[in-house]
PDB file of N, CA and C in Angstrom:
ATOM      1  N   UNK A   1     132.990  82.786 114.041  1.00  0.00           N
ATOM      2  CA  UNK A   1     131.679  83.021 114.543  1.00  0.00           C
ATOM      3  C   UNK A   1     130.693  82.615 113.456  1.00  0.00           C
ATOM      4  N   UNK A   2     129.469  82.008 113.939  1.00  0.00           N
ATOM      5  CA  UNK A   2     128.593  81.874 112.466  1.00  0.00           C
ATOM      6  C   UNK A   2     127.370  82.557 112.923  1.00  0.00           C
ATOM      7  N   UNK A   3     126.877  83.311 112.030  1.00  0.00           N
ATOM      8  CA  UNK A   3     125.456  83.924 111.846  1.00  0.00           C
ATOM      9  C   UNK A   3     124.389  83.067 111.568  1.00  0.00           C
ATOM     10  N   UNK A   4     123.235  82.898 112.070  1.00  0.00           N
ATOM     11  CA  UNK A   4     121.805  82.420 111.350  1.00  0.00           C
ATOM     12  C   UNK A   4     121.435  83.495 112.171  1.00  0.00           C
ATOM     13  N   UNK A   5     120.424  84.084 110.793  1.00  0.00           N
ATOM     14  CA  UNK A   5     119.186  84.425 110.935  1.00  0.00           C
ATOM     15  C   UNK A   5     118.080  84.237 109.987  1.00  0.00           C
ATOM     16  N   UNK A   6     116.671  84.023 111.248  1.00  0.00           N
ATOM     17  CA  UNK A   6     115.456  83.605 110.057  1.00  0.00           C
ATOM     18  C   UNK A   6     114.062  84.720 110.001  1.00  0.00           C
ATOM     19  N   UNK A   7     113.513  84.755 109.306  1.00  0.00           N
ATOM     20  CA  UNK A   7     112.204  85.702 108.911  1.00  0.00           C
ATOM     21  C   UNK A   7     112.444  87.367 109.271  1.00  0.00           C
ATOM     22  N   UNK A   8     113.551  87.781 108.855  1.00  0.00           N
ATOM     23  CA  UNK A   8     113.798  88.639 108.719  1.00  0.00           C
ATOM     24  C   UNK A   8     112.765  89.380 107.400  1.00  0.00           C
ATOM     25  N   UNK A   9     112.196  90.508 107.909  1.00  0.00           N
ATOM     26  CA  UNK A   9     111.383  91.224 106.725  1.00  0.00           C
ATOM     27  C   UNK A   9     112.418  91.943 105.963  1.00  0.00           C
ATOM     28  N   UNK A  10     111.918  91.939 104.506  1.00  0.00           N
ATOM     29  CA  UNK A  10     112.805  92.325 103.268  1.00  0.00           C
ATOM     30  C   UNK A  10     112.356  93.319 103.723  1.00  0.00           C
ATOM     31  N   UNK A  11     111.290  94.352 103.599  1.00  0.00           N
ATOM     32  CA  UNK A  11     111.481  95.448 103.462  1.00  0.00           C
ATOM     33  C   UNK A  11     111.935  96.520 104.429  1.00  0.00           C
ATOM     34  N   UNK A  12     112.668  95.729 105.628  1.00  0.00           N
ATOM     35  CA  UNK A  12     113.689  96.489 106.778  1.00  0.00           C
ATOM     36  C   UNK A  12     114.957  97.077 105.920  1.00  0.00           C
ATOM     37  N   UNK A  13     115.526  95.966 104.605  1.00  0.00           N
ATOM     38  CA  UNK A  13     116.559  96.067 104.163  1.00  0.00           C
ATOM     39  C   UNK A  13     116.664  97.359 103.185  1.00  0.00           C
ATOM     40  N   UNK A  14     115.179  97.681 102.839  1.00  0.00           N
ATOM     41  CA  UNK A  14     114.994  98.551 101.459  1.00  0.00           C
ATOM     42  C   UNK A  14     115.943  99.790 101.114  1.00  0.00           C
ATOM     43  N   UNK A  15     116.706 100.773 102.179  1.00  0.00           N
ATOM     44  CA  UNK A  15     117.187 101.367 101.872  1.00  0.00           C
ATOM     45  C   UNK A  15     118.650 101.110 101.088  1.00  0.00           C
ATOM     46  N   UNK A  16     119.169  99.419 101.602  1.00  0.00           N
ATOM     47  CA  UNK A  16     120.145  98.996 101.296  1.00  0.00           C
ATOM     48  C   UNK A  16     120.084  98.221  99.509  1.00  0.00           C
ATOM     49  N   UNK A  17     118.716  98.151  99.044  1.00  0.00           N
ATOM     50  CA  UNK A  17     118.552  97.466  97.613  1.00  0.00           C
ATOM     51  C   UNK A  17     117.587  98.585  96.364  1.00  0.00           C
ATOM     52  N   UNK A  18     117.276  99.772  97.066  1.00  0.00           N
ATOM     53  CA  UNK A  18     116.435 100.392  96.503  1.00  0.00           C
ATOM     54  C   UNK A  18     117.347 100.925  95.136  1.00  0.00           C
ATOM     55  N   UNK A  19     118.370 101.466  95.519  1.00  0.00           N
ATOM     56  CA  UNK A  19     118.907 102.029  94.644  1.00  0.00           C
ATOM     57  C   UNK A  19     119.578 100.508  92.683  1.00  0.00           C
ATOM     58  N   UNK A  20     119.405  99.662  93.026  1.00  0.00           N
ATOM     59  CA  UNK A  20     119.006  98.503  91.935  1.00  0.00           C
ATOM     60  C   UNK A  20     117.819  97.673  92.170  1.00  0.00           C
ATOM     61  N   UNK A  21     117.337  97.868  92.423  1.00  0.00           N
ATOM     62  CA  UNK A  21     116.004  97.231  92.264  1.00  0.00           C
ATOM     63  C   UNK A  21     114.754  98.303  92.081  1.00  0.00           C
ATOM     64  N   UNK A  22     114.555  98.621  90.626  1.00  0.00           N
ATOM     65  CA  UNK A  22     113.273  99.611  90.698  1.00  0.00           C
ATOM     66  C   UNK A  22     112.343  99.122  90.233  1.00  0.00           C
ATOM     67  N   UNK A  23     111.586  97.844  90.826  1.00  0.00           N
ATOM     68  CA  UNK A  23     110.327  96.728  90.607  1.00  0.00           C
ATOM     69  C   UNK A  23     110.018  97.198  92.663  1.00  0.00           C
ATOM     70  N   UNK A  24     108.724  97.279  92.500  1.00  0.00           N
ATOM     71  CA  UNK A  24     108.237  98.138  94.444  1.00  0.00           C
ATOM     72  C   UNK A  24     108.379  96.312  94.989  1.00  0.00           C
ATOM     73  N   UNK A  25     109.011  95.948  95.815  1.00  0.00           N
ATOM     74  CA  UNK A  25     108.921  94.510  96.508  1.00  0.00           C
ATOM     75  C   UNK A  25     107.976  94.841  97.719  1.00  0.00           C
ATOM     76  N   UNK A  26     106.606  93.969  97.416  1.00  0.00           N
ATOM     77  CA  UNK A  26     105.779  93.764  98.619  1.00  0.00           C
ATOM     78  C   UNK A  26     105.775  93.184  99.546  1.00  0.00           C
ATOM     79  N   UNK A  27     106.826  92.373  99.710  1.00  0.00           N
ATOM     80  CA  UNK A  27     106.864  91.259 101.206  1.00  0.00           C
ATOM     81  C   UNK A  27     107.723  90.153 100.477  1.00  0.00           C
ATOM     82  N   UNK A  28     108.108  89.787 101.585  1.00  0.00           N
ATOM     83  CA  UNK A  28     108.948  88.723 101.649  1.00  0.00           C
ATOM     84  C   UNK A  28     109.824  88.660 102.955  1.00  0.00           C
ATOM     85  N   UNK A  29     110.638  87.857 102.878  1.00  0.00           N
ATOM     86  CA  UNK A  29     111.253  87.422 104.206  1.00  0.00           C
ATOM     87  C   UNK A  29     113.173  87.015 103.940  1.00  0.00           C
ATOM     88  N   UNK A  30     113.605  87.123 104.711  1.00  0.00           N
ATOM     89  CA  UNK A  30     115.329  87.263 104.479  1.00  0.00           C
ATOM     90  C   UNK A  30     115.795  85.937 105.484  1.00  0.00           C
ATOM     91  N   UNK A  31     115.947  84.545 104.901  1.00  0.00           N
ATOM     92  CA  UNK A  31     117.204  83.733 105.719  1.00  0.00           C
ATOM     93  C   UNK A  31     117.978  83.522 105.299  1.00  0.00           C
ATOM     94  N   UNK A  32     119.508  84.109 106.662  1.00  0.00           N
ATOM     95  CA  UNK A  32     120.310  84.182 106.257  1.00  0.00           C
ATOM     96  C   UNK A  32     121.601  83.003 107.222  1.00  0.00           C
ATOM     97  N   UNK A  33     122.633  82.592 106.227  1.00  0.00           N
ATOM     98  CA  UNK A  33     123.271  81.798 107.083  1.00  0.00           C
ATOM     99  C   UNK A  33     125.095  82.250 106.731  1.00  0.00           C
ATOM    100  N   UNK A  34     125.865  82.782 107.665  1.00  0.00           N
ATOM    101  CA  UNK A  34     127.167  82.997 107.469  1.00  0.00           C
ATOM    102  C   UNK A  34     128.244  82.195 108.210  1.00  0.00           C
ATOM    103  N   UNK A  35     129.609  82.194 107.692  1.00  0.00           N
ATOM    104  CA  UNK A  35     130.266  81.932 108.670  1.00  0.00           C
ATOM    105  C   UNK A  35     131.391  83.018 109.043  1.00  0.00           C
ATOM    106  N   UNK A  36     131.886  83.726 109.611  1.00  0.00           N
ATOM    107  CA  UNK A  36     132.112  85.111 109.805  1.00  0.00           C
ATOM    108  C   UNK A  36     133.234  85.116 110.398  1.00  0.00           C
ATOM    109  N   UNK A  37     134.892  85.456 110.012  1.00  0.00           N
ATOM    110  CA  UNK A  37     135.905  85.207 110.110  1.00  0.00           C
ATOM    111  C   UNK A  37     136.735  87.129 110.196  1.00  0.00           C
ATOM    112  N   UNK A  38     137.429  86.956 110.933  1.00  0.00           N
ATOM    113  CA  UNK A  38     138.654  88.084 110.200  1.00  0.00           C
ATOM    114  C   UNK A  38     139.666  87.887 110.006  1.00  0.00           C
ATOM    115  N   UNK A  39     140.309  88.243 108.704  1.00  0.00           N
ATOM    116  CA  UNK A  39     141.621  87.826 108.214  1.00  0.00           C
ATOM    117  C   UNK A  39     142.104  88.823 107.646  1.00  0.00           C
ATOM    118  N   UNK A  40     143.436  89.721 108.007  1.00  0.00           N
ATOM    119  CA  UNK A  40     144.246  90.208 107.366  1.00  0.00           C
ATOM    120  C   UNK A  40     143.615  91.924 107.834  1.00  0.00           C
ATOM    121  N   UNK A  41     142.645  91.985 108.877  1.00  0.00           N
ATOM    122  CA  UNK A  41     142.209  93.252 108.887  1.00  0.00           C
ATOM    123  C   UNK A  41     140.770  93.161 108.051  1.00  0.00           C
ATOM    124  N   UNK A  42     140.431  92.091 107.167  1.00  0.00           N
ATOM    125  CA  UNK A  42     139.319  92.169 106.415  1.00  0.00           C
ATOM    126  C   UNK A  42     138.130  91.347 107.275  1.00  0.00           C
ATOM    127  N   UNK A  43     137.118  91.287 106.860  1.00  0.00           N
ATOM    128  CA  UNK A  43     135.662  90.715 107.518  1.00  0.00           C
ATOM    129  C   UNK A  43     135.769  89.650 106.316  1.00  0.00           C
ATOM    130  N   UNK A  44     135.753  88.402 106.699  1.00  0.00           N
ATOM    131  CA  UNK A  44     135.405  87.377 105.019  1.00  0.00           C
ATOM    132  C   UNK A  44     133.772  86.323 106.062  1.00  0.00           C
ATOM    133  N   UNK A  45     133.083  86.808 105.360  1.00  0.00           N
ATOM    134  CA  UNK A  45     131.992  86.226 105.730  1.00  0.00           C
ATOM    135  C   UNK A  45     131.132  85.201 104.605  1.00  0.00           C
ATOM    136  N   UNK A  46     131.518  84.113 104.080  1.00  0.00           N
ATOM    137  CA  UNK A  46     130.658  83.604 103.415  1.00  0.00           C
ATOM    138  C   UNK A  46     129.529  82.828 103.382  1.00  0.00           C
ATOM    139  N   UNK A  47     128.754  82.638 102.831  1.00  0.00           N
ATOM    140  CA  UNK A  47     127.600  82.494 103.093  1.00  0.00           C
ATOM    141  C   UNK A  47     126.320  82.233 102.235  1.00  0.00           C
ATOM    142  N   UNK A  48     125.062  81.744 102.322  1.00  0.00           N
ATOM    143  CA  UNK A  48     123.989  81.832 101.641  1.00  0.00           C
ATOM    144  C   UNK A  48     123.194  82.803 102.201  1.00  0.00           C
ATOM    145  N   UNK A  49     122.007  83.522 100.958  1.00  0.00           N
ATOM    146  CA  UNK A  49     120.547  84.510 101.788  1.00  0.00           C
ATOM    147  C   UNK A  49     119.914  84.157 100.998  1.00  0.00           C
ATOM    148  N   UNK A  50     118.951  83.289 101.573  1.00  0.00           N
ATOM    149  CA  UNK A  50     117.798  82.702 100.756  1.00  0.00           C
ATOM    150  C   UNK A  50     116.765  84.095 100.700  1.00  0.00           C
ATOM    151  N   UNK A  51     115.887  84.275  99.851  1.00  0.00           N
ATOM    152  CA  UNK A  51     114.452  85.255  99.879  1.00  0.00           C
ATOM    153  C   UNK A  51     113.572  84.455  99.952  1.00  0.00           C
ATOM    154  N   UNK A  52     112.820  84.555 100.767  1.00  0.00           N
ATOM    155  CA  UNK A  52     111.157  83.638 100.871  1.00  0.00           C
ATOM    156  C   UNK A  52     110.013  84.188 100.808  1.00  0.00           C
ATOM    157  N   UNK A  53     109.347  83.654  99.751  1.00  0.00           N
ATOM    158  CA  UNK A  53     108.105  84.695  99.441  1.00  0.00           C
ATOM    159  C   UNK A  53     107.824  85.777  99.192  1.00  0.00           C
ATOM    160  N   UNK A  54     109.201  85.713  98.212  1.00  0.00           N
ATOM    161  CA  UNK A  54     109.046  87.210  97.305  1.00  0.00           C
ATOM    162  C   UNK A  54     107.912  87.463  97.048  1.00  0.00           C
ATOM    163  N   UNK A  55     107.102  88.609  96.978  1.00  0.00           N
ATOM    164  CA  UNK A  55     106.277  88.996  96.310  1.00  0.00           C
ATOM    165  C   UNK A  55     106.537  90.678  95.790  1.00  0.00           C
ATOM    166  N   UNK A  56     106.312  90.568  93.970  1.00  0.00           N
ATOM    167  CA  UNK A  56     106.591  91.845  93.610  1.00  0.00           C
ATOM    168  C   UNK A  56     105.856  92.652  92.824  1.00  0.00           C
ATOM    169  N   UNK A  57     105.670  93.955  93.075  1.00  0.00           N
ATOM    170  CA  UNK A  57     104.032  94.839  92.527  1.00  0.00           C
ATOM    171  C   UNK A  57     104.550  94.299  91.031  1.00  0.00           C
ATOM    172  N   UNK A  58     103.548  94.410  90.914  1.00  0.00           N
ATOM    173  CA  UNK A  58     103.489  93.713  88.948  1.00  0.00           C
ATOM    174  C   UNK A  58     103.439  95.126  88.328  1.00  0.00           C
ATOM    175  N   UNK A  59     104.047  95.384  86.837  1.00  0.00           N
ATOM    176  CA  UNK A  59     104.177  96.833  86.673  1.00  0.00           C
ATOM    177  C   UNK A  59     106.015  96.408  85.743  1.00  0.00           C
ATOM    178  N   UNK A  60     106.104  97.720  85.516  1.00  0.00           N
ATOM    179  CA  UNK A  60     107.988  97.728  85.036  1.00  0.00           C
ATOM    180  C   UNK A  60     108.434  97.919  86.263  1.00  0.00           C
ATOM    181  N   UNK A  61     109.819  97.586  85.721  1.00  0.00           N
ATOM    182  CA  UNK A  61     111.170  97.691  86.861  1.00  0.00           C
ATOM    183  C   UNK A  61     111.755  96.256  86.622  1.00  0.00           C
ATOM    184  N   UNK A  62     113.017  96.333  87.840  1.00  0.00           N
ATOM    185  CA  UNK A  62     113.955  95.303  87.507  1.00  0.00           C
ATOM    186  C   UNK A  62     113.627  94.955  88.799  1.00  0.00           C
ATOM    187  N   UNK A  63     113.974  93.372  89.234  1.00  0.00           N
ATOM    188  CA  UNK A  63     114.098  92.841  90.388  1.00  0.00           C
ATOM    189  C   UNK A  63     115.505  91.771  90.505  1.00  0.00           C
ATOM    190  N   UNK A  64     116.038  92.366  89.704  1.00  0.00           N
ATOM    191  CA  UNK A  64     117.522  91.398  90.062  1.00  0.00           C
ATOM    192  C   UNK A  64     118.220  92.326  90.862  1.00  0.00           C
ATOM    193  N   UNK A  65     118.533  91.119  91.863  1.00  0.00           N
ATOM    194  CA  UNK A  65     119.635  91.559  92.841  1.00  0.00           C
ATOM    195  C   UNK A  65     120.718  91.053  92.931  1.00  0.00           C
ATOM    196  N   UNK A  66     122.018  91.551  92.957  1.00  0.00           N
ATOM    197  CA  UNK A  66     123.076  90.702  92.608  1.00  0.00           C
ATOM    198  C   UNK A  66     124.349  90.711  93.771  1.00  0.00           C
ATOM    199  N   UNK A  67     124.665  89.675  93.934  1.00  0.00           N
ATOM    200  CA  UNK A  67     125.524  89.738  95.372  1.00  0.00           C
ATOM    201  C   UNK A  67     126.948  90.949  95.062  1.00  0.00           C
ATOM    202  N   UNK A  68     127.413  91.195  95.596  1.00  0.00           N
ATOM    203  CA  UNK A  68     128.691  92.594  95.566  1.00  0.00           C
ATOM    204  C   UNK A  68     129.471  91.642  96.821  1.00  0.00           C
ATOM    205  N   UNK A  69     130.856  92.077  96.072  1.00  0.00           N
ATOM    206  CA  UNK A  69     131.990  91.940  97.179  1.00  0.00           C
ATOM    207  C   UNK A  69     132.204  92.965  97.813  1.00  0.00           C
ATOM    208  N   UNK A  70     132.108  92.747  98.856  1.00  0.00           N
ATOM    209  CA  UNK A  70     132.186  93.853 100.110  1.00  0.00           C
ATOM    210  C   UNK A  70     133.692  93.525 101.217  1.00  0.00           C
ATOM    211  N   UNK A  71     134.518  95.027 101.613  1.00  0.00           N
ATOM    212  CA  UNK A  71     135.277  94.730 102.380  1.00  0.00           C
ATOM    213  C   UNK A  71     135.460  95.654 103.094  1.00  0.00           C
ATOM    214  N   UNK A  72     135.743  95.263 104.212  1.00  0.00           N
ATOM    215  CA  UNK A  72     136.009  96.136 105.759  1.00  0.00           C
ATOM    216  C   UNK A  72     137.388  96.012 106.360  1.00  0.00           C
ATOM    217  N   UNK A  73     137.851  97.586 106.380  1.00  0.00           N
ATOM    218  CA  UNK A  73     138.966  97.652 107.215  1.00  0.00           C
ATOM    219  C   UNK A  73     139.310  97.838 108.184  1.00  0.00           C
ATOM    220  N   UNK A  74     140.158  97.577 109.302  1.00  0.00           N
ATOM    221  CA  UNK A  74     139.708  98.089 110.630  1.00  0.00           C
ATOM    222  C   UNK A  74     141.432  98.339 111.190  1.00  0.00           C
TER     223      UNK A  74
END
């Protein structure tokens, strides 16, 4: 199966990045493109997520976000 999605708002995602990212993100937008497989009982979805038009409150904090391997059992 393959995923696209486009202009997705970042800050729908916030509960899912808040906890590493403590820089406040004001807007931006989420496209995303997968190709979405199951193998072995696992989800292997790889893929790009572009951010578009980050914008971030100026101030301290961190704004790196870093991809995580994620796996699902079923």
């Amino acid at each position: 199966m393959t995923l696209k999605t486009r202009d997705i708002e970042l800050k729908t995602f916030e509960p899912y990045y808040r906890k590493k990212v403590t820089a406040e993100i004001l807007s931006g937008h989420v496209d995303l493109n997968a190709k979405i497989a199951i193998r072995k009982h696992l989800i292997d979805a790889p893929g790009e997520m572009d951010l578009v038009n980050l914008r971030v409150k100026e101030g301290s904090g961190s704004c790196f976000m870093s991809p995580r391997k994620v796996s699902f059992r079923f």
